[in-house]
Protein backbone atom coordinates (compact mmCIF):
# COMPACT_ATOMS: atom_id res chain seq x y z
CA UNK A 1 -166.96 -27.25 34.07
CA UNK A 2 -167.91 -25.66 30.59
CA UNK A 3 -167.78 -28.29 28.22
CA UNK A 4 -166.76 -25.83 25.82
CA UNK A 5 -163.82 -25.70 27.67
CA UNK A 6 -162.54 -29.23 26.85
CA UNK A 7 -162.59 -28.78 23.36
CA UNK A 8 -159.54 -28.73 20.96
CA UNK A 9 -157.19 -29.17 23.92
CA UNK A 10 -155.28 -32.22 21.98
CA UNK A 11 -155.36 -33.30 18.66
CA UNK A 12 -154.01 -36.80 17.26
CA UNK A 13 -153.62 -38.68 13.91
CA UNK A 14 -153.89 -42.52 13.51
CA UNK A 15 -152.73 -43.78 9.97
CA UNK A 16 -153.50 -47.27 8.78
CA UNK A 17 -151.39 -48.96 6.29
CA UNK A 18 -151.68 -51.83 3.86
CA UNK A 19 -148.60 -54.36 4.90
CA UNK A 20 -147.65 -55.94 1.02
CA UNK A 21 -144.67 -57.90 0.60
CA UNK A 22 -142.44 -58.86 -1.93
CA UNK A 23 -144.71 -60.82 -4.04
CA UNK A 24 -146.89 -57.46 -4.29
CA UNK A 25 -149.44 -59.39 -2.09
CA UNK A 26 -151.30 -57.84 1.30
CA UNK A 27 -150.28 -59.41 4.32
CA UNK A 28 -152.05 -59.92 7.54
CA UNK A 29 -150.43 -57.49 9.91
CA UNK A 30 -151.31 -59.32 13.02
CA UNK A 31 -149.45 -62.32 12.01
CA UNK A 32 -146.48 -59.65 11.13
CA UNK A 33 -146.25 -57.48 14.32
CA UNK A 34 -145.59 -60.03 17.42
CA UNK A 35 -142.05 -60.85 15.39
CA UNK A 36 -141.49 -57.19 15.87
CA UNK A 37 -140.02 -56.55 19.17
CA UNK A 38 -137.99 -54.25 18.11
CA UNK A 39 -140.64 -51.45 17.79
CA UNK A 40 -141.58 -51.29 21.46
CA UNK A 41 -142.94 -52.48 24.47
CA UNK A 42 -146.35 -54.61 24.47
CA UNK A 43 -149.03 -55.67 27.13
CA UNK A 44 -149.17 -51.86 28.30
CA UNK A 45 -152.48 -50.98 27.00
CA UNK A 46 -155.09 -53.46 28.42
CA UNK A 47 -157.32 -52.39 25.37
CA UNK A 48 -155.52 -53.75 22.96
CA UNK A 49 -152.99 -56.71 23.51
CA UNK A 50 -151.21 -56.02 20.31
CA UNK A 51 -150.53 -52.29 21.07
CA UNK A 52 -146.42 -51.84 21.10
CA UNK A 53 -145.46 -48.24 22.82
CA UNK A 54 -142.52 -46.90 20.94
CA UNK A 55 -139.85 -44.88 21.43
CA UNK A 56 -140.95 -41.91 19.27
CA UNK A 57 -143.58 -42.07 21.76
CA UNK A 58 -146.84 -43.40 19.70
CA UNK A 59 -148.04 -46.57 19.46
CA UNK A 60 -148.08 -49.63 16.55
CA UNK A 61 -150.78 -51.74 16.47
CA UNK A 62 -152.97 -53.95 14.41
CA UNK A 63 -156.46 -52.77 13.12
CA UNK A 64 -157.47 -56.03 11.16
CA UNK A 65 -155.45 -56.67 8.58
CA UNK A 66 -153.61 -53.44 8.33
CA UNK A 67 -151.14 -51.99 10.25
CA UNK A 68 -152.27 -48.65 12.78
CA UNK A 69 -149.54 -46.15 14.02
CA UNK A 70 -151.36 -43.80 16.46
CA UNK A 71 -149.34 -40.17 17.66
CA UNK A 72 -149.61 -39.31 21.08
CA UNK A 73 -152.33 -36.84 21.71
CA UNK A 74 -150.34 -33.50 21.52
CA UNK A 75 -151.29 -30.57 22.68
CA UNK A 76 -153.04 -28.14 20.51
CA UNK A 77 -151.12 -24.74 20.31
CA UNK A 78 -149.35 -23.23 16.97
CA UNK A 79 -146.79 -25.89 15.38
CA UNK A 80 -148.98 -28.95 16.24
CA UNK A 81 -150.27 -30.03 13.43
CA UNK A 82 -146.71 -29.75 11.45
CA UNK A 83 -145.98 -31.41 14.58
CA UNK A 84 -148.66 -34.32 14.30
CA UNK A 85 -146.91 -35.29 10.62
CA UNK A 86 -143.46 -35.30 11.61
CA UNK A 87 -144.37 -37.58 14.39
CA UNK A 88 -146.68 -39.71 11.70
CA UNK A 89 -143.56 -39.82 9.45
CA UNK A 90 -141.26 -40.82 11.82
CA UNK A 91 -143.79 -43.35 13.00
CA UNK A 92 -143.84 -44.90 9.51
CA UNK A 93 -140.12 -44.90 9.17
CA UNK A 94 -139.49 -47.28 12.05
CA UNK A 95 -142.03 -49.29 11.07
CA UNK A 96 -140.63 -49.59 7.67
CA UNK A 97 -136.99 -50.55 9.21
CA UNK A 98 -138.38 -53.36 10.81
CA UNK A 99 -140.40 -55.01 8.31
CA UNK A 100 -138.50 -57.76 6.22
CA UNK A 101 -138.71 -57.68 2.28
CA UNK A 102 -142.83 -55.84 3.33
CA UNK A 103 -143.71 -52.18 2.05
CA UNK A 104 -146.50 -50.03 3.63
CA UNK A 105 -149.32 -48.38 1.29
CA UNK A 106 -151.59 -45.95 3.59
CA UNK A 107 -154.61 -46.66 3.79
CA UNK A 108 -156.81 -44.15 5.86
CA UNK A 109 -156.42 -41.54 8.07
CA UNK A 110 -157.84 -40.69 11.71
CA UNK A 111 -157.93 -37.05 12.89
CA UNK A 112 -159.01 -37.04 16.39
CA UNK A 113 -159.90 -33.85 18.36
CA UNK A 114 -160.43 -33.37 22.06
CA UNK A 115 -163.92 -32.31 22.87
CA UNK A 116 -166.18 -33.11 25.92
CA UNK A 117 -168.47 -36.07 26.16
CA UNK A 118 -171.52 -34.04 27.09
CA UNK A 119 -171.02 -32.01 23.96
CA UNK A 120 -169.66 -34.83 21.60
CA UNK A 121 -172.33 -36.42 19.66
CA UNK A 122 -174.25 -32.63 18.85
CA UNK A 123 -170.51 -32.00 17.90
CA UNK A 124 -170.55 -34.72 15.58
CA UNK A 125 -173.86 -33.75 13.97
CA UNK A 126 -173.19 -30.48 13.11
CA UNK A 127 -169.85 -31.33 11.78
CA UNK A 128 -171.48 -33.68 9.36
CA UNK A 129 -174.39 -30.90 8.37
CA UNK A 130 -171.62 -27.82 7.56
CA UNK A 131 -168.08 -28.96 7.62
CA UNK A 132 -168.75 -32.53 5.76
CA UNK A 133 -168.12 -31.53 2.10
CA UNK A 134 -164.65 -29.63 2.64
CA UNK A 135 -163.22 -32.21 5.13
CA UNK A 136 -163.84 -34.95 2.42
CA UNK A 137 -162.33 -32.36 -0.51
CA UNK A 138 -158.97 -32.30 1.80
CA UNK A 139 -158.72 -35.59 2.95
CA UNK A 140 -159.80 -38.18 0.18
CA UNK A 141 -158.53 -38.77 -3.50
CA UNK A 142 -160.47 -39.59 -6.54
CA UNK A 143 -161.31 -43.37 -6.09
CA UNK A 144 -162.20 -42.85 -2.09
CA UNK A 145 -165.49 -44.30 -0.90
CA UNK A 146 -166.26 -41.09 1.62
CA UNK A 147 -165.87 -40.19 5.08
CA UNK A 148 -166.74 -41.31 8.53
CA UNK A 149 -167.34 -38.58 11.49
CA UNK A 150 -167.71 -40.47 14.76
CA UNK A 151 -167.80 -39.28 18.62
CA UNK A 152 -165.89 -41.50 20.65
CA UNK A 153 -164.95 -41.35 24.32
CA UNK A 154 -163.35 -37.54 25.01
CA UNK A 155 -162.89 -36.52 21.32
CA UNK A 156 -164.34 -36.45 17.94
CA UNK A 157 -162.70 -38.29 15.16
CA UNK A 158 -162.97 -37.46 11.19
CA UNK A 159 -161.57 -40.70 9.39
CA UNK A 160 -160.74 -40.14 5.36
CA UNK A 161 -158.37 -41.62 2.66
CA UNK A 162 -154.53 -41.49 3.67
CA UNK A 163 -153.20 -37.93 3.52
CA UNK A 164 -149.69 -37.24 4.26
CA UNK A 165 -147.22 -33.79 4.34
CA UNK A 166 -149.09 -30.51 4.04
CA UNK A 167 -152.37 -32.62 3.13
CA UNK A 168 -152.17 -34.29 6.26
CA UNK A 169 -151.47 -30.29 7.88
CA UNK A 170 -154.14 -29.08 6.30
CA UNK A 171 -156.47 -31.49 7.47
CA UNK A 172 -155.62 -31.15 10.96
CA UNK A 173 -155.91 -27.90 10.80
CA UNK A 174 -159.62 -28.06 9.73
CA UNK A 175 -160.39 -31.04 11.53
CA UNK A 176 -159.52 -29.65 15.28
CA UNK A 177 -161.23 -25.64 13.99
CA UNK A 178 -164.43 -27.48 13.37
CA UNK A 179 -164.30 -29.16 15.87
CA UNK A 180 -163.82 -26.72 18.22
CA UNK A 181 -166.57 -24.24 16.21
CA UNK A 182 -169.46 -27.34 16.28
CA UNK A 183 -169.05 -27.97 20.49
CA UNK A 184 -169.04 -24.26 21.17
CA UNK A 185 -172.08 -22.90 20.60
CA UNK A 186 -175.45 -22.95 22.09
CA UNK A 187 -178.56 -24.46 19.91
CA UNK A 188 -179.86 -20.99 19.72
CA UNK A 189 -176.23 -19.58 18.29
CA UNK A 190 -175.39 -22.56 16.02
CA UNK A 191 -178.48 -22.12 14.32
CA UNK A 192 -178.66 -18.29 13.87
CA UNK A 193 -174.70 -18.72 13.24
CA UNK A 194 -174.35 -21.22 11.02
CA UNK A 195 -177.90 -22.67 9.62
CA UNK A 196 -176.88 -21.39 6.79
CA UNK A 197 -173.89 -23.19 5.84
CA UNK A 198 -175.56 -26.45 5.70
CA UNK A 199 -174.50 -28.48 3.00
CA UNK A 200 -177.30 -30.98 3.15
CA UNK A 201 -175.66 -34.76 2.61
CA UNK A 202 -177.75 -37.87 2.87
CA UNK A 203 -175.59 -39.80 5.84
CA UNK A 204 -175.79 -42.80 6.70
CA UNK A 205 -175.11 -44.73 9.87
CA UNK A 206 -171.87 -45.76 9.90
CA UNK A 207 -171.31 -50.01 10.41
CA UNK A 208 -168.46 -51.07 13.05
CA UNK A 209 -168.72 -48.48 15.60
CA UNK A 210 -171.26 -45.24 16.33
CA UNK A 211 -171.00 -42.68 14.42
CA UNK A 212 -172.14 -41.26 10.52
CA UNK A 213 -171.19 -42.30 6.92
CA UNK A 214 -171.01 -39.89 4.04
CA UNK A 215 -170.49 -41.70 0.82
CA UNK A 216 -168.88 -39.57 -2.11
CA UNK A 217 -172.40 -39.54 -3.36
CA UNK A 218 -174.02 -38.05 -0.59
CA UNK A 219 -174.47 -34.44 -2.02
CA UNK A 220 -176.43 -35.70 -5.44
CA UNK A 221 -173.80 -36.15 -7.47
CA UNK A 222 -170.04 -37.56 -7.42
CA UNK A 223 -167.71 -35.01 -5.10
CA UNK A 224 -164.46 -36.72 -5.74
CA UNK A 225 -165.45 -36.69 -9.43
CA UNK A 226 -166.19 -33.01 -9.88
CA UNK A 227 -164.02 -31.88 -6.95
CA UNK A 228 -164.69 -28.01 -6.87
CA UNK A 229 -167.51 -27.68 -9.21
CA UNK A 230 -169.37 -30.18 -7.61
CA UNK A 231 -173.08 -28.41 -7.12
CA UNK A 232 -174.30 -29.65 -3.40
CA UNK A 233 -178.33 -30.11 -1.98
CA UNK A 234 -177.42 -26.36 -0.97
CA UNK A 235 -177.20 -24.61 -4.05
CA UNK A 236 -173.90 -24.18 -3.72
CA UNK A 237 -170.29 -25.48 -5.09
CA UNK A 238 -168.09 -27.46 -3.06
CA UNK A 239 -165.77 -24.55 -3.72
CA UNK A 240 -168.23 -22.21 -1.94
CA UNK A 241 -168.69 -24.45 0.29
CA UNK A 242 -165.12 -24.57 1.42
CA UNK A 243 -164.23 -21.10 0.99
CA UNK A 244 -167.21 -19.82 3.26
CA UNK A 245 -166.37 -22.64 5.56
CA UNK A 246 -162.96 -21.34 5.74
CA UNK A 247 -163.71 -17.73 6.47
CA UNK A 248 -165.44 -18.98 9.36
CA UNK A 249 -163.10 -21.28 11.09
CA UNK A 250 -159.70 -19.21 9.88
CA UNK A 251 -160.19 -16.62 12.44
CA UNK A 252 -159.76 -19.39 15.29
CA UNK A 253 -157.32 -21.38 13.70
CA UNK A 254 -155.34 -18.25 13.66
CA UNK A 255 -155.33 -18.58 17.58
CA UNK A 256 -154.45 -22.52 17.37
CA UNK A 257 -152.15 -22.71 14.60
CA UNK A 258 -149.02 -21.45 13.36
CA UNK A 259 -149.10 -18.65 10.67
CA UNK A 260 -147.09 -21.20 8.10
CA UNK A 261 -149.97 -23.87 9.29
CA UNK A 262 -152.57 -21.46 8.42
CA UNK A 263 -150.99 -21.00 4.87
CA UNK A 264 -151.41 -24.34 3.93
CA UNK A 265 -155.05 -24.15 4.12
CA UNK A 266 -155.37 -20.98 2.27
CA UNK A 267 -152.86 -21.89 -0.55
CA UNK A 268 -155.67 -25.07 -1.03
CA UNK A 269 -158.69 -22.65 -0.12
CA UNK A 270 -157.30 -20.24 -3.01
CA UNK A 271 -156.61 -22.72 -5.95
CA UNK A 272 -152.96 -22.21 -5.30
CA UNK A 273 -152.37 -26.15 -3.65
CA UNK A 274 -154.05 -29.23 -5.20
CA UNK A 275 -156.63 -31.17 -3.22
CA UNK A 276 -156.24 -35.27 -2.85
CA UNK A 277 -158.89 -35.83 -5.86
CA UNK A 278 -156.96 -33.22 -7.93
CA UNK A 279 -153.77 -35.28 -7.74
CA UNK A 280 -153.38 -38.33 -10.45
CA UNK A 281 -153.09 -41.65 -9.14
């Protein structure tokens, strides 16, 4: 089978949340969640003993100290990433009407896109070399540390600052295009293709579980301070950067996402929709 061929088949989101309660202090979440058996079902996924399956059909869990809710992997085709955050919101709101005097505060997000383990870590690499810079513009806000781009089993995952609505769209969108665009090609084709749109970050390897780091810093200079104008190791903006990253992964994301999807992007792309560093605390 063409590994190329198991690429971008699903895409899913994990968000993790900070659990505070009424004293405004963070709680433990995995002292929280077995009192929850209202969420779900438990002791279903081997993996992870604390994993509830829920009725919306995702999955609650404890990832430390903050609480995970994971979509189920949904099949990429127009609609699915406005799909992906109306499942992540209703995944939120039934874990809000369960928690006792407790409020959730996100705290990252996980993009994960289907793509071939033969193909997954030079995926990974290339993703970090062209698409890094834009993927951290849309997902993370002015006081985020940076990005993480790890291949796991069957699927690459992008993990940023918590994004939600047509943020959260909008990096979908980008997340599972790249994807697709970095496991595609031949060596000979990426580099004629695409060797050009390196952005040039200093990454470093990331702590708790394979993959690569790239810290806010990585370009030179701050990203999430200058957004935009932020000049990369390139030569180039961040703005360029995004906009001629754009032009190249639109014309499949056409194919993959809805037109209204698709708009999203563009409206940030164009000026027209703020990114998450753009947006006041």
């Amino acid at each position: 089978m063409d590994p190329a061929a198991s690429v971008g088949r699903w895409v899913g989101v994990e968000h993790e949340f900070e659990v505070i309660d009424g004293a405004g202090v963070k709680s433990d979440f995995r002292e929280i969640l077995p009192g929850l058996e209202r969420l779900g079902i438990g002791g279903l996924d081997p993996g992870d003993p604390r994993a509830r399956r829920c009725g919306w059909g995702g999955v609650v869990t404890a990832d430390g100290r903050e609480a995970e809710i994971a979509t189920p992997p949904v099949s990429c085709r127009p609609g699915s990433a406005e799909r992906l955050e109306e499942l992540s919101r209703t995944g939120r709101a039934e874990l809000e009407e369960v928690l006792v005097d407790s409020t959730l505060r996100g705290y990252s997000t996980h993009v994960s896109v289907e793509v071939d383990d033969r193909v997954v870590v030079r995926a990974a690499k290339r993703f970090v070399a062209v698409y890094s810079a834009p993927m951290m513009l849309l997902v993370d806000n002015v006081a985020s540390p940076g990005i993480l781009v790890r291949p796991r089993r069957g699927r690459l995952e992008v993990c940023g600052d918590f994004v939600s609505g047509e943020q959260l769209v909008a990096a979908t969108v980008f997340a599972t295009a790249g994807a697709l665009d970095c496991a595609k090609h031949t060596r000979v084709q990426w580099h004629r293709q695409r060797g050009s749109l390196r952005c040039r970050p200093e990454v470093e390897r990331a702590l708790e579980r394979y993959g690569w780091y790239i810290d806010r810093a990585a370009f030179g200079t701050d990203l999430y301070t200058h957004g935009r104008a932020t000049r990369l190791r390139s030569g180039r903006t961040a703005q360029q950067q995004l906009e001629m990253c754009w032009s190249v992964l639109r014309p499949s994301a056409m194919d993959r996402c809805s037109a209204t999807e698709v708009e999203v992007l563009d409206r940030i792309v164009d000026r027209a929709a703020p990114l998450p560093c753009e947006v006041a605390a």
